[in-house]
Protein backbone atom coordinates (compact mmCIF):
# COMPACT_ATOMS: atom_id res chain seq x y z
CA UNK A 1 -4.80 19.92 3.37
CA UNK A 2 -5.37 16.02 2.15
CA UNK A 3 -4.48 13.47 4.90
CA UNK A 4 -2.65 15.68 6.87
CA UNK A 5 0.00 16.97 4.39
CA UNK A 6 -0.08 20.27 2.42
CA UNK A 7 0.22 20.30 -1.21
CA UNK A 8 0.72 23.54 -1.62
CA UNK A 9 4.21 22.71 0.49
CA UNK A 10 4.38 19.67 -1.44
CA UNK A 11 4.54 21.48 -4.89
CA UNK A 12 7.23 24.09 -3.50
CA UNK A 13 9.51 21.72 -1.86
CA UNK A 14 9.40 19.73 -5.56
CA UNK A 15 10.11 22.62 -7.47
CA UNK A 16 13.31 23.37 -4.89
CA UNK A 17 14.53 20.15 -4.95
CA UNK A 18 15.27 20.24 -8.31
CA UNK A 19 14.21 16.29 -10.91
CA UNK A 20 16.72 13.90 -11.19
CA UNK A 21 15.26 13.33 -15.38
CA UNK A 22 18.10 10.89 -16.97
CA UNK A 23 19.08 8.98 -14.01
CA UNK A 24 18.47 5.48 -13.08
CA UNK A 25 15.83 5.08 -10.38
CA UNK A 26 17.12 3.40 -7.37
CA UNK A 27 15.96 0.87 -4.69
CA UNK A 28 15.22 3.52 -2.56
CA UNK A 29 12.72 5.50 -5.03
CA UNK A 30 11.09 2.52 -6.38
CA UNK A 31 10.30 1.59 -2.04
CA UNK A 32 8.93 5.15 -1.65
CA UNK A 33 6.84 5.05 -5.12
CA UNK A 34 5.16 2.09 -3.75
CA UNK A 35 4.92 2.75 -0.34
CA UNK A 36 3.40 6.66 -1.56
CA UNK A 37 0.73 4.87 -3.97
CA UNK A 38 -0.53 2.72 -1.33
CA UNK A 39 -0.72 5.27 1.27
CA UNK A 40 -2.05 8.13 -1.02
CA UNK A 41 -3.42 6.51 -4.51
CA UNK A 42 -2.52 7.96 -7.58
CA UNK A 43 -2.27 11.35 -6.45
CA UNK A 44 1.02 11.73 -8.32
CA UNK A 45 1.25 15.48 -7.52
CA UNK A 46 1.00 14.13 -3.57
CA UNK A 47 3.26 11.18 -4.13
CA UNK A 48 6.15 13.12 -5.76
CA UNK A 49 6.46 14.80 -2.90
CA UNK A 50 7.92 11.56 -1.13
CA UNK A 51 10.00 10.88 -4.37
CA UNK A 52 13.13 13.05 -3.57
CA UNK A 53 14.15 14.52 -7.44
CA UNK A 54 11.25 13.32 -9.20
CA UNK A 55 8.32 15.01 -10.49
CA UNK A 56 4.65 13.86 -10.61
CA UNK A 57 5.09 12.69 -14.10
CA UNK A 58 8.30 10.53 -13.89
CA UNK A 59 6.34 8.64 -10.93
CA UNK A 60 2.96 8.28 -13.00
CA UNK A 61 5.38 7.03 -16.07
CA UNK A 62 7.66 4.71 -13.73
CA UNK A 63 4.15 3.26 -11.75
CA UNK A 64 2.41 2.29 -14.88
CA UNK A 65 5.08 1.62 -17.33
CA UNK A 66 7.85 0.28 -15.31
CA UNK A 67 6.24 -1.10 -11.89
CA UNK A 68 3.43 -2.79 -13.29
CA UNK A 69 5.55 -3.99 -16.09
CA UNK A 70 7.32 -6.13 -13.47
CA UNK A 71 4.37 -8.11 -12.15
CA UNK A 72 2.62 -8.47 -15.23
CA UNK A 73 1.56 -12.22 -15.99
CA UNK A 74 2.92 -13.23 -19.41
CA UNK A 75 1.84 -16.04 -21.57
CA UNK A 76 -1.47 -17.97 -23.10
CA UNK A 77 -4.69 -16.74 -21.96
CA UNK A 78 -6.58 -19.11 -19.13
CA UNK A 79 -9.84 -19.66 -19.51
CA UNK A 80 -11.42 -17.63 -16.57
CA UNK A 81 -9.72 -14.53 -18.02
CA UNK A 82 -11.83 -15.23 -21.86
CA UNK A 83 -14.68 -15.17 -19.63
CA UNK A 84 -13.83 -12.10 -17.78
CA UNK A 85 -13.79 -10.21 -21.27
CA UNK A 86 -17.13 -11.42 -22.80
């Protein structure tokens, strides 16, 4: 057990529930994704498990690729950030 929730359960009841691979992700999933990563990390395995339909994989892809996409700052460098990188 980790935190109080069994992943062994966790990995049956995704497997049952069947992945929901084509559809649109809605309000609803993107709330638990981020609610799940802040509670648990990125324990995807652990977080699909609050994802109704989707696997550990679609929430990795959608956290990093989608989710951060959204918040990303766009546009000409400042100059604190140069200095971060030398």
């Amino acid at each position: 057990k980790k935190k109080g929730f069994d992943l062994d359960g966790a990995i049956v009841a995704a497997h049952q529930r069947g992945t929901t691979a084509g559809e649109r992700w809605t309000q609803e999933e993107n709330d638990a994704l981020a609610a799940a990563v802040e509670e648990h990390g990125h324990n995807w395995t652990l977080i699909a498990a609050f994802v109704a339909g989707r696997t550990a994989e679609q929430c990795s892809y959608r956290w990093y690729y989608q989710h951060a996409y959204v918040y990303a700052k766009r546009g000409p460098w400042e100059s604190y950030e140069d200095g971060l990188l030398t």
